[in-house]
N, C-alpha and C. Protein backbone atom coordinates (compact mmCIF):
# COMPACT_ATOMS: atom_id res chain seq x y z
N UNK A 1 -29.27 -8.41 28.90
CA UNK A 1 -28.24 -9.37 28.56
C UNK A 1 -27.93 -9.30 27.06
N UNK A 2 -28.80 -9.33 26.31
CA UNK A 2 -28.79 -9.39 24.71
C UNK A 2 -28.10 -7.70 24.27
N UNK A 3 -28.29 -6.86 25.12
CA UNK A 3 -27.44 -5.37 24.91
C UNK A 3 -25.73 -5.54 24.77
N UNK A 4 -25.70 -6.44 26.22
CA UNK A 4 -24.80 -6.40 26.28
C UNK A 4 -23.43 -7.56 25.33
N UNK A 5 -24.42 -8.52 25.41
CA UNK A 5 -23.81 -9.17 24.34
C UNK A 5 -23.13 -8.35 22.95
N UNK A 6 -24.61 -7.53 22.34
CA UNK A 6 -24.57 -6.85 21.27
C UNK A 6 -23.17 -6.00 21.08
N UNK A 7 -23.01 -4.86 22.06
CA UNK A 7 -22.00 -4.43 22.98
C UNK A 7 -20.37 -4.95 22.61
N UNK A 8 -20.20 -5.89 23.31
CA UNK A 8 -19.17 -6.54 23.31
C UNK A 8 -18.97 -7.51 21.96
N UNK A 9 -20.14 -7.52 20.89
CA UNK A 9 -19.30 -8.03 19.47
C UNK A 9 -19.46 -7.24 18.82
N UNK A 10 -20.08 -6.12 18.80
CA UNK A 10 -19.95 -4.22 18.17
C UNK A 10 -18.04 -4.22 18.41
N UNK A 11 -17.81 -3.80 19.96
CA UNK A 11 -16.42 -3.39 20.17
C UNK A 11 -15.77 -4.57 19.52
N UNK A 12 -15.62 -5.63 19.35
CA UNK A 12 -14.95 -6.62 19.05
C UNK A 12 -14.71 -6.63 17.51
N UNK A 13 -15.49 -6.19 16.92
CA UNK A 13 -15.49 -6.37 15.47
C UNK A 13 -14.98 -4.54 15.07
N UNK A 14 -15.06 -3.72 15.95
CA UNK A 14 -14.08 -2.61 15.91
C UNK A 14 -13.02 -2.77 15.89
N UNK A 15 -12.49 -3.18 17.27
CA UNK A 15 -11.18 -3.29 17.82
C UNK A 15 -10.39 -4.39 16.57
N UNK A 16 -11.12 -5.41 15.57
CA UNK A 16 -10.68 -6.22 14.69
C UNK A 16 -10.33 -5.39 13.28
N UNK A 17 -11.24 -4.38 13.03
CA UNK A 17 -11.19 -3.64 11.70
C UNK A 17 -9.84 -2.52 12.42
N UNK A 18 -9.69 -1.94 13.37
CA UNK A 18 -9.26 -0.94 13.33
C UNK A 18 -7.29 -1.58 13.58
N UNK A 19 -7.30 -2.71 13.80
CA UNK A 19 -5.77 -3.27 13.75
C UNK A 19 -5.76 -3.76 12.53
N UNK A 20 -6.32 -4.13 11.63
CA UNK A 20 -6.14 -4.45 9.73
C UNK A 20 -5.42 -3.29 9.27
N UNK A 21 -6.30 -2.06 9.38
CA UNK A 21 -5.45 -1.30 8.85
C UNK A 21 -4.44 0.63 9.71
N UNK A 22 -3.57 0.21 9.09
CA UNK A 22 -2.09 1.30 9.96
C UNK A 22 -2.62 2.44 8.81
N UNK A 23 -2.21 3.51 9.38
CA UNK A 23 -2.37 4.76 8.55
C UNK A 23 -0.80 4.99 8.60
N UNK A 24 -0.28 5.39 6.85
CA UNK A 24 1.11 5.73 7.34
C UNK A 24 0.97 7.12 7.92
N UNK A 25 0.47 8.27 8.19
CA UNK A 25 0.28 9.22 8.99
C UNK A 25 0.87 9.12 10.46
N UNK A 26 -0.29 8.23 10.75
CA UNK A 26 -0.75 7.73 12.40
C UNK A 26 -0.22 6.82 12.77
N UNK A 27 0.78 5.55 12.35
CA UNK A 27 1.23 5.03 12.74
C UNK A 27 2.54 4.76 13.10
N UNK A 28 2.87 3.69 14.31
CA UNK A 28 3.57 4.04 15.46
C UNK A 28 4.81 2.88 14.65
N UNK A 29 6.22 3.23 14.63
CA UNK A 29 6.81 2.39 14.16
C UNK A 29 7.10 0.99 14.58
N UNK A 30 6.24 0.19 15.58
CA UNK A 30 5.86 -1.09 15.73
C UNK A 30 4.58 -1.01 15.26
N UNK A 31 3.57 -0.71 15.05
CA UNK A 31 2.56 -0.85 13.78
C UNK A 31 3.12 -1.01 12.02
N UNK A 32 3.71 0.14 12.06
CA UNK A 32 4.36 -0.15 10.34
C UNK A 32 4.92 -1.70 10.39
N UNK A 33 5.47 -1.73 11.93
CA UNK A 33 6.67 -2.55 11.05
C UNK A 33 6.33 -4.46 11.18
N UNK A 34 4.92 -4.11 11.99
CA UNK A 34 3.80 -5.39 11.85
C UNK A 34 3.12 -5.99 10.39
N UNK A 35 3.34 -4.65 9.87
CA UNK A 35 2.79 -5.26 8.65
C UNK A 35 4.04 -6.04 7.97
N UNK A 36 3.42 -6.94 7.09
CA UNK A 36 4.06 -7.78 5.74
C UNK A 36 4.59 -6.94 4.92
N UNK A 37 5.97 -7.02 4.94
CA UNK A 37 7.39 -6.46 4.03
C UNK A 37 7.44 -4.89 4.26
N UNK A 38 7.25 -4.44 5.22
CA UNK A 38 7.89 -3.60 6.52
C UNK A 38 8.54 -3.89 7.27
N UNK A 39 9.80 -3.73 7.50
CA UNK A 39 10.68 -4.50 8.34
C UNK A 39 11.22 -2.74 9.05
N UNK A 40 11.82 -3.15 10.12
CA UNK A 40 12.36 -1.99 11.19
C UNK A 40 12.98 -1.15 9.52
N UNK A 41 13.86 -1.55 9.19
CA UNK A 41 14.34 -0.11 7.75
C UNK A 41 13.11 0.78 7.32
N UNK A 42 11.94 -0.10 6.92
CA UNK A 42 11.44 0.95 6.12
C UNK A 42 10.29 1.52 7.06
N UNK A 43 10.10 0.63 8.17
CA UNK A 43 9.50 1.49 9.08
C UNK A 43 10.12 2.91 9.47
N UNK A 44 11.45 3.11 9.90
CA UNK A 44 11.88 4.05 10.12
C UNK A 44 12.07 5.46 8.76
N UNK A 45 12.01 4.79 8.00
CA UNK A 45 12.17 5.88 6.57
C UNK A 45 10.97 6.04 5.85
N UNK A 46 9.65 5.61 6.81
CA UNK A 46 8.40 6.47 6.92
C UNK A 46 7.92 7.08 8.10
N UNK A 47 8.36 7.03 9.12
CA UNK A 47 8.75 7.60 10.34
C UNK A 47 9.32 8.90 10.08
N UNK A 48 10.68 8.63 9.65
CA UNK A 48 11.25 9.94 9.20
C UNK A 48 11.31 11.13 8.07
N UNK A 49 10.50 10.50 6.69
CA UNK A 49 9.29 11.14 6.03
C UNK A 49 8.42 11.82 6.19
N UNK A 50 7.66 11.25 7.22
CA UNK A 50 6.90 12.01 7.93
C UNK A 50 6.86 12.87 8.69
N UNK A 51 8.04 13.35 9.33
CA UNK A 51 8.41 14.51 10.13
C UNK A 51 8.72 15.27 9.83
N UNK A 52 8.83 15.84 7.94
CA UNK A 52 8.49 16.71 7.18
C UNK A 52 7.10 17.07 7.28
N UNK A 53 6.51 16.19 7.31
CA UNK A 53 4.88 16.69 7.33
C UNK A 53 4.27 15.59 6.65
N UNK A 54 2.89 15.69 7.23
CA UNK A 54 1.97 14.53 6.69
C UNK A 54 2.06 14.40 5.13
N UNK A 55 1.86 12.57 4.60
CA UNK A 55 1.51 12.41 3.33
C UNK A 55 0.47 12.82 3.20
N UNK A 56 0.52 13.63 1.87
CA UNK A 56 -1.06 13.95 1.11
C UNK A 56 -1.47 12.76 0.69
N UNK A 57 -0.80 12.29 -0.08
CA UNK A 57 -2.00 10.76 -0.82
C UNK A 57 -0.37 9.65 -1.39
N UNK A 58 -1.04 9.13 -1.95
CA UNK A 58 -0.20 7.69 -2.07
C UNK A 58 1.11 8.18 -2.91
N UNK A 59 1.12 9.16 -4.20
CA UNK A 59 2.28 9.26 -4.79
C UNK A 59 2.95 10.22 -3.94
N UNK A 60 2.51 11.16 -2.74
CA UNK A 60 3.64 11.33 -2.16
C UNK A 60 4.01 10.46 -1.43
N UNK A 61 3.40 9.65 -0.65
CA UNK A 61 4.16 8.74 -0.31
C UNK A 61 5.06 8.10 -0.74
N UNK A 62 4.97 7.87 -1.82
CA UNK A 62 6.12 6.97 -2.78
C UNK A 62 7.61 8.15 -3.12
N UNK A 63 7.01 9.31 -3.06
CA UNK A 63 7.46 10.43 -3.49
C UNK A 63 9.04 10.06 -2.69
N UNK A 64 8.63 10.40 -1.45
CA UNK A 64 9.04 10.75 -0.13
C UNK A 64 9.36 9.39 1.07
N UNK A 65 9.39 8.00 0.32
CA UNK A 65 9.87 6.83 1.45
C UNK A 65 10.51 6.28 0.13
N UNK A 66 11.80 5.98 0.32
CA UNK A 66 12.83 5.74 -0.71
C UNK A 66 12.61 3.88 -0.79
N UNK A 67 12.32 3.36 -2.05
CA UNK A 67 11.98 1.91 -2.29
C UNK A 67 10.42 2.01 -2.11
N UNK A 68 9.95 2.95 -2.20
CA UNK A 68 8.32 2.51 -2.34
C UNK A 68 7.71 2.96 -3.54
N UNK A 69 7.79 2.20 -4.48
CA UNK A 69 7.14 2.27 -6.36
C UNK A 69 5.70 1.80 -5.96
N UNK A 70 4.99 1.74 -6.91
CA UNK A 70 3.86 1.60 -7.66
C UNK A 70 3.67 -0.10 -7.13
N UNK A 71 4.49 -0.77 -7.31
CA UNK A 71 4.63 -2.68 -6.87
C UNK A 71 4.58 -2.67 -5.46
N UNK A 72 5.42 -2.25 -4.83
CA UNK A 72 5.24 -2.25 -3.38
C UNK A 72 4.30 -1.73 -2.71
N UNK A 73 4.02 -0.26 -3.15
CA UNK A 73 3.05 0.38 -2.70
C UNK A 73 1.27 -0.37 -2.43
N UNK A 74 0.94 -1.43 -3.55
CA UNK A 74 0.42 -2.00 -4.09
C UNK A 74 0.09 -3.35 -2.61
N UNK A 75 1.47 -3.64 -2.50
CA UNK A 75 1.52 -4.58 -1.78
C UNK A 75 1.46 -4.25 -0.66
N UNK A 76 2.21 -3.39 -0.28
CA UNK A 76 1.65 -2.85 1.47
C UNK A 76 0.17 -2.35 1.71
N UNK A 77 -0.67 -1.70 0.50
CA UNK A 77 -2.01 -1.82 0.77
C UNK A 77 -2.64 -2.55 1.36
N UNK A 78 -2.28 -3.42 0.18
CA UNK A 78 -3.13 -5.22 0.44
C UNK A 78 -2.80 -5.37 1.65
N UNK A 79 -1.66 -5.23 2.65
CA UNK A 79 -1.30 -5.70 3.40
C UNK A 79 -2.15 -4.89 4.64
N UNK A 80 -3.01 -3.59 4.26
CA UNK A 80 -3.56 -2.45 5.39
C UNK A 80 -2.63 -1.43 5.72
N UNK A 81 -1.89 -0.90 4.68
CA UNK A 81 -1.37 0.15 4.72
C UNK A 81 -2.19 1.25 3.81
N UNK A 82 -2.79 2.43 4.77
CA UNK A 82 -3.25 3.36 4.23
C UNK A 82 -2.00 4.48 4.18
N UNK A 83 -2.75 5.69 3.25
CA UNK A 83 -2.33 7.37 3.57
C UNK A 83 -3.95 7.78 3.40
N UNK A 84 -3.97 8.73 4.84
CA UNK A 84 -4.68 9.03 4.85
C UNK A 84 -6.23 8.42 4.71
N UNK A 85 -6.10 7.10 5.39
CA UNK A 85 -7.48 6.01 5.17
C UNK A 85 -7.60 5.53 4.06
N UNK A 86 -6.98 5.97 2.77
CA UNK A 86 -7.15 5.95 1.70
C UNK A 86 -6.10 4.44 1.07
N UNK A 87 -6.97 3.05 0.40
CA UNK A 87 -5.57 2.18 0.04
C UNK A 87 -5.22 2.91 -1.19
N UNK A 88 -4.08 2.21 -1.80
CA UNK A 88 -3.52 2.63 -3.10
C UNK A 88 -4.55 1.83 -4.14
N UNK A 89 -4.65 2.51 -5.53
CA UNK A 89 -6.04 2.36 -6.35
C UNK A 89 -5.55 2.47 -7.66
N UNK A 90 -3.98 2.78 -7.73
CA UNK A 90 -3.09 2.93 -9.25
C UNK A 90 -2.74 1.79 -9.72
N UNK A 91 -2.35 0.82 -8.81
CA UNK A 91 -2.03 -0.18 -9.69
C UNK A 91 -2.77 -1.05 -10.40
N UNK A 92 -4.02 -0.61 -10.56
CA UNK A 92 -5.10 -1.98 -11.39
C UNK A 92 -5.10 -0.73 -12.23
N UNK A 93 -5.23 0.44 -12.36
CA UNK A 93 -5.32 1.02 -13.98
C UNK A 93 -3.96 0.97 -14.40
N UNK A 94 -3.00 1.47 -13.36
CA UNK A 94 -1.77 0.89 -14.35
C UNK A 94 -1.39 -0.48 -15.17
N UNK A 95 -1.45 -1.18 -14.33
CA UNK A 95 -1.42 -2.87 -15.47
C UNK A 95 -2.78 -3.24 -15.90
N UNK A 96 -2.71 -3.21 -17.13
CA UNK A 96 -3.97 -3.76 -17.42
C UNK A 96 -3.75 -5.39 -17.54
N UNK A 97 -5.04 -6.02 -17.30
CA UNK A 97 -4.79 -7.51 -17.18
C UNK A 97 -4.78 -7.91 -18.76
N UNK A 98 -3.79 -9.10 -18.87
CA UNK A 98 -3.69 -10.16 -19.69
C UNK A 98 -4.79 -11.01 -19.80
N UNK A 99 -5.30 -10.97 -20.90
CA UNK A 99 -6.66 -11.87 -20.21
C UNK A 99 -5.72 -13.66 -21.49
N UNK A 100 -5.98 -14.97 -20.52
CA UNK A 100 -5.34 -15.79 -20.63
C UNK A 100 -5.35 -16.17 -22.06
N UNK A 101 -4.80 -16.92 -23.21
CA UNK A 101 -5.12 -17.17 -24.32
C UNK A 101 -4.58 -16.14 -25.26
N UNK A 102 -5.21 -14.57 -25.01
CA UNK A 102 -4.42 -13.40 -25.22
C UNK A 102 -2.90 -13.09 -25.61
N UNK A 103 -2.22 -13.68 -26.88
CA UNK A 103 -1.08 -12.81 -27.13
C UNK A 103 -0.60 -11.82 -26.10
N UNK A 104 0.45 -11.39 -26.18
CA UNK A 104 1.43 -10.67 -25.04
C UNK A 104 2.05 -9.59 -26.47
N UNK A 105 1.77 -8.48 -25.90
CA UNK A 105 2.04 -6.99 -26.84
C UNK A 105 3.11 -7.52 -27.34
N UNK A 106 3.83 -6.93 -28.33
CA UNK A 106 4.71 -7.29 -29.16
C UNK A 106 5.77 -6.27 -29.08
N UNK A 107 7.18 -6.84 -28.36
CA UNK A 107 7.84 -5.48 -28.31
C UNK A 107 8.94 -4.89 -29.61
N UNK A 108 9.21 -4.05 -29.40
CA UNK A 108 10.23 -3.67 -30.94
C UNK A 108 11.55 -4.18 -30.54
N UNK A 109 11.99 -4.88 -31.08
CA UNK A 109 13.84 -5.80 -31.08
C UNK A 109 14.61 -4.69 -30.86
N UNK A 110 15.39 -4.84 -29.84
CA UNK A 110 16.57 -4.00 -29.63
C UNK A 110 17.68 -3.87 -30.67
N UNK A 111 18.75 -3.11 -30.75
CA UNK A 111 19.39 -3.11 -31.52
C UNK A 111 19.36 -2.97 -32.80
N UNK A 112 17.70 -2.88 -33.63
CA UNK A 112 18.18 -3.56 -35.01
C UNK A 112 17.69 -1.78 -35.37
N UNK A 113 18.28 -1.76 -36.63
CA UNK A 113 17.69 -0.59 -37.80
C UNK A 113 16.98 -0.47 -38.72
N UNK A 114 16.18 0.11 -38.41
CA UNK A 114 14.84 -0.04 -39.75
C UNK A 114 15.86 -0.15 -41.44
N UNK A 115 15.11 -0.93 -41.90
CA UNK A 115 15.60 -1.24 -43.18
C UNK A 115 15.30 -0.38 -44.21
N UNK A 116 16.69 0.41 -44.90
CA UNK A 116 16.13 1.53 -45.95
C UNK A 116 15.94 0.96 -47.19
């Protein structure tokens, strides 16, 4: 009895991890388009990306599905969008955090001319 129990919350806690996350590879365009801010458009214009041939890793992906930057990409992770099992891992070295209290970089004024 206790096997079988074991058994059936083994598969259960499979069958739970393995619908979190879609591979854009492997997945079926009602999977893409389950996830959060995938809608039928961009499901289909990784659908059809893909029938060039599999993504290698995340910047082709972005490469190669038109509206998918570094922000989105970011966000469909979070959301269980892999390439290749793999989530996206650029956007925390790209922005570095503000830490609170912290001044905000200082940018150079548009328009003006250095003074001779």
């Amino acid at each position: 009895m206790f096997k079988k129990i074991l058994a059936v919350t083994a598969f259960l806690l499979f069958a739970c991890a393995s619908f979190a996350a879609v591979d854009a590879n492997k997945g079926s365009p009602a999977d893409l388009d389950a996830l959060k801010g995938v809608g039928p458009a961009m499901s289909k214009r990784i659908v059809d990306a893909r029938q060039q041939g599999a993504f290698k890793d995340w910047p082709d992906f972005m490469q190669r599905v038109k509206g998918v930057k570094e922000k989105t990409a970011a966000k469909l992770s979070a959301q269980g969008l892999t390439v290749n099992g793999e989530a996206f891992k650029e956007a925390a070295a790209a922005a570095p955090e503000r830490v609170k209290g912290q001044p905000r970089a200082a940018k150079a004024p548009t328009g003006a001319t250095p003074a001779k």
